[in-house]
Protein backbone atom coordinates (compact mmCIF):
# COMPACT_ATOMS: atom_id res chain seq x y z
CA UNK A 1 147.20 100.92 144.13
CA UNK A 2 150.36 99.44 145.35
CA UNK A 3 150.45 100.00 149.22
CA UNK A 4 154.29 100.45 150.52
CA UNK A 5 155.65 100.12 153.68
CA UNK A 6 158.12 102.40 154.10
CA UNK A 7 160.72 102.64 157.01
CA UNK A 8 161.92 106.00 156.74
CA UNK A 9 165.99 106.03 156.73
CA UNK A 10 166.00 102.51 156.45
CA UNK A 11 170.06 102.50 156.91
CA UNK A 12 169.84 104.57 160.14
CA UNK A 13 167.31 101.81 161.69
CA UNK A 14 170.43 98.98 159.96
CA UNK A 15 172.88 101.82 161.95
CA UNK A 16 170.67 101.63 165.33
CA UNK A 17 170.41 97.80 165.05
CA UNK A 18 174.25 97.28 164.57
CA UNK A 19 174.37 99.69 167.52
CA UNK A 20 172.10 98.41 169.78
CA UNK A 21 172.12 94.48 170.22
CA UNK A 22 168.97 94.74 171.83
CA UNK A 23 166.68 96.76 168.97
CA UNK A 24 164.04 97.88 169.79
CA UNK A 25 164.42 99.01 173.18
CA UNK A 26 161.40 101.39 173.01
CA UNK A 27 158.17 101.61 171.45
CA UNK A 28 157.98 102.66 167.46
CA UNK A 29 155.81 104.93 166.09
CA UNK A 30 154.02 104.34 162.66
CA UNK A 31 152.82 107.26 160.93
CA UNK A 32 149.58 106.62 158.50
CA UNK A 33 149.32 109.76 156.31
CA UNK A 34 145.63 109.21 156.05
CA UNK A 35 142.64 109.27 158.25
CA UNK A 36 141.67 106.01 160.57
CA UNK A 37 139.51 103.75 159.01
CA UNK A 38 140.97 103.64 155.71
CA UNK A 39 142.87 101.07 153.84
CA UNK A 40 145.99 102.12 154.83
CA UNK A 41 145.44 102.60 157.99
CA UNK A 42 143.75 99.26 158.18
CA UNK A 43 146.46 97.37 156.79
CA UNK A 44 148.83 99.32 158.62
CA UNK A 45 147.29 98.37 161.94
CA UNK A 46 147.44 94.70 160.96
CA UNK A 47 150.52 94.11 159.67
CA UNK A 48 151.81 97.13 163.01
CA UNK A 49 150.00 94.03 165.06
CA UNK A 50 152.37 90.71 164.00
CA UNK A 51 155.19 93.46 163.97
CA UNK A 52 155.13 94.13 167.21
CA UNK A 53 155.17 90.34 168.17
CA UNK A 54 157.66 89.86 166.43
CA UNK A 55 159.82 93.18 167.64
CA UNK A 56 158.60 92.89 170.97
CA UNK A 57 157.92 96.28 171.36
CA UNK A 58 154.80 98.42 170.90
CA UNK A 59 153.57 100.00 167.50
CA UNK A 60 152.19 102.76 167.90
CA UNK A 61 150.26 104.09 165.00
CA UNK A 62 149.98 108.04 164.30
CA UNK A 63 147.09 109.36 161.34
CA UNK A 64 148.61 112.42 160.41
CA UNK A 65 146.18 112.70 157.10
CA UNK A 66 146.77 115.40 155.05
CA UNK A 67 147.19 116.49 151.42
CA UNK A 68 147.10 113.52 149.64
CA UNK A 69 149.51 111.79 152.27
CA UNK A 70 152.20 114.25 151.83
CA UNK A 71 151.61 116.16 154.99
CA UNK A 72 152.55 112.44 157.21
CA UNK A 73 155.56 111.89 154.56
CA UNK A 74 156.57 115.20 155.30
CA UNK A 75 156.57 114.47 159.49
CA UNK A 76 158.17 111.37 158.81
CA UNK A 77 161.06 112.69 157.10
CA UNK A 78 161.51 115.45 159.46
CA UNK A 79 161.49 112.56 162.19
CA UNK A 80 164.69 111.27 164.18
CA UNK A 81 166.92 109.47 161.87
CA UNK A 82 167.01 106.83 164.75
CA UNK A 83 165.35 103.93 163.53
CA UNK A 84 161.77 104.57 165.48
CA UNK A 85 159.81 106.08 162.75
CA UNK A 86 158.23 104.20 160.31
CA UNK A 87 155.71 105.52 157.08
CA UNK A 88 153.08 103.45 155.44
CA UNK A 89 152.31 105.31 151.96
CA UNK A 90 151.24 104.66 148.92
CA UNK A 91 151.07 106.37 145.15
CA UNK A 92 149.78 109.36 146.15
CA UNK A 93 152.86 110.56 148.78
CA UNK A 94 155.71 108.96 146.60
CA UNK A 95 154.90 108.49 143.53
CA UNK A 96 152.17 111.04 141.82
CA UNK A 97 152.93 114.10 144.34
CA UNK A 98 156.53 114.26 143.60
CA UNK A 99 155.11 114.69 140.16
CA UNK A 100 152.44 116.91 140.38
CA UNK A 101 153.97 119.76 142.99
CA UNK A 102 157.05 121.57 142.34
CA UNK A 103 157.94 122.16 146.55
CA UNK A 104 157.70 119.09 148.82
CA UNK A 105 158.81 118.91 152.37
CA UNK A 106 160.85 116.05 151.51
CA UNK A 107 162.44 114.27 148.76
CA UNK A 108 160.49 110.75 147.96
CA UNK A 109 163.58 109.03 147.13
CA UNK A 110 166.34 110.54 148.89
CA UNK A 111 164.12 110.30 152.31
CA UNK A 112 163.09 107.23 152.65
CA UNK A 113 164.03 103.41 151.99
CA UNK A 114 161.35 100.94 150.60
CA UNK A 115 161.44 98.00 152.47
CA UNK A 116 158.53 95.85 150.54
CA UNK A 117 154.50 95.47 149.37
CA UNK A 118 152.50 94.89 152.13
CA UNK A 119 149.12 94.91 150.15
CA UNK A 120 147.53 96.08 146.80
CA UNK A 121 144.32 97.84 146.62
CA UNK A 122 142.52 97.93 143.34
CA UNK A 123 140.47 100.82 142.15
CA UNK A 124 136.46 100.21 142.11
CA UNK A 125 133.70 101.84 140.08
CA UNK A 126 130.48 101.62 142.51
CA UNK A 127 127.68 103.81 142.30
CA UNK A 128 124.37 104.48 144.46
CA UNK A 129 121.71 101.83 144.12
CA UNK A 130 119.29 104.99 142.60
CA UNK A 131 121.59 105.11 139.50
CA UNK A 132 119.91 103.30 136.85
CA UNK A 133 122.61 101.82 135.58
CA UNK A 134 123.72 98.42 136.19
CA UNK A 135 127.02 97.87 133.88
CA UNK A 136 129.88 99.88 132.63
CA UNK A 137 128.56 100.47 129.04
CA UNK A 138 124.97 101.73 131.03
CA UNK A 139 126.79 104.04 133.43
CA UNK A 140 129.13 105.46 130.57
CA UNK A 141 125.81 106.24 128.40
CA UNK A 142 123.88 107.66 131.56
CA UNK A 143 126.63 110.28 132.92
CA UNK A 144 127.12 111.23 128.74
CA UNK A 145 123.05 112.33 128.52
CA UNK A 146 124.24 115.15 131.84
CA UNK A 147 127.59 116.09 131.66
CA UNK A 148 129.09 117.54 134.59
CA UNK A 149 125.68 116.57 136.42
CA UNK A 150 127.32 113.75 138.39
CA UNK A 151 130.30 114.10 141.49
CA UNK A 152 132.94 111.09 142.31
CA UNK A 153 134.76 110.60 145.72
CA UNK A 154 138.14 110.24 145.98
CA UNK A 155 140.59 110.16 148.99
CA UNK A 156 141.90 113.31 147.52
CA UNK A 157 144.08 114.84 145.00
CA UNK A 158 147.26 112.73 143.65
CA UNK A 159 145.37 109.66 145.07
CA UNK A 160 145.09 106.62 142.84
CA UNK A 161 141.36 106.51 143.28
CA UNK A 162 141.27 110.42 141.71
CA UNK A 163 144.14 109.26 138.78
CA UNK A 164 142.45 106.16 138.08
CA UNK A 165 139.26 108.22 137.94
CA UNK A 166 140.30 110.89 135.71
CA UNK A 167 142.32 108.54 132.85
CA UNK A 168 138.34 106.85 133.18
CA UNK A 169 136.92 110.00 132.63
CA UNK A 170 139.44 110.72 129.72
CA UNK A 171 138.91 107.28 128.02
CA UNK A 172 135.38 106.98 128.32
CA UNK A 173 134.48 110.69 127.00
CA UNK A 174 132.51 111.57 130.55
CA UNK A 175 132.47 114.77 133.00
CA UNK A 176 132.17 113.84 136.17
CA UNK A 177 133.57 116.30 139.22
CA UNK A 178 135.80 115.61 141.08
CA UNK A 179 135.19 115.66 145.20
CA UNK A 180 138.11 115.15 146.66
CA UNK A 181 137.84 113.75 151.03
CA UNK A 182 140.64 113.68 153.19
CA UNK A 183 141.19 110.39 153.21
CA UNK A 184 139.50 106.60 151.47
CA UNK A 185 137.10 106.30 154.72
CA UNK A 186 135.43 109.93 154.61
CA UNK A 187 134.75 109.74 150.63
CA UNK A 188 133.10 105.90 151.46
């Protein structure tokens, strides 16, 4: 999974800057559309950290988790167009929701302005230490003797996690179910 920062209305925050010599001149908030302790938020509270160094001004970070991130897009474009709220998203909020559900609260492309990558998460297959399997080939063959037996976590639905879960379930010939968490840290 691709993690994006995105600062929403990036040309209004160009706008302010032009404006105001001295931007920022008050703190910014950063909205995380998932739930503390994830990677996102994580990463976002890094990278927020050398930011604010840098800016000289607090960051102030906001979880507003939520329907596959859409529900902290969603506040984020609603926000000021004044250069003082930022979005960190990822797949799920830009990429598969616009996709998957006909009525957003905001348009993914129209709304915001990608500035850049600020990490990359891969997907990971782990299972409890009680399952007896101890490679790929041995866990495909194990959840194939009880379909539909056997649950996976995800951060929730439109997540890469669920996605990269369900073209494995797809390729592999397995039924697993689907358990979808608000957010990466719940489903750990």
């Amino acid at each position: 999974m691709k993690l994006l920062l995105v600062l929403v209305q990036l040309a209004m925050v160009c706008t302010a800057a032009a404006q105001e010599t001295d931007y920022p001149t008050r703190p910014i908030k950063q909205i995380v559309p998932f739930p503390p302790g994830g990677g996102v938020d994580i990463v976002t509270r890094i990278v927020g950290a050398k930011w604010s160094e840098f800016l000289g001004q607090p960051i102030i970070v906001e979880n507003r988790p939520g329907a596959g991130g859409t529900v902290g897009a969603d506040a984020a474009a609603k926000a000021a167009g004044d250069g003082y709220t930022l979005l960190s998203c990822g797949v799920a909020s830009h990429g598969v929701s616009p996709a998957l559900y006909n009525k957003l609260g905001y348009d993914a492309i129209k709304d915001f302005a990608p500035v850049g990558i600020i990490g990359k998460t891969p997907n990971v297959l782990v299972v409890h230490p009680s399952v007896p399997a101890r490679n790929l080939r041995e866990f495909i063959d194990y959840v194939k003797a009880s379909p539909g037996k056997y649950n996976y976590a995800s951060p929730g639905y439109g997540t890469s996690p669920q996605m990269t879960m369900e073209l494995f379930k797809l390729t592999a010939g397995v039924d697993l179910v689907h358990i979808p968490y608000k957010g990466g840290a719940p489903a750990l």
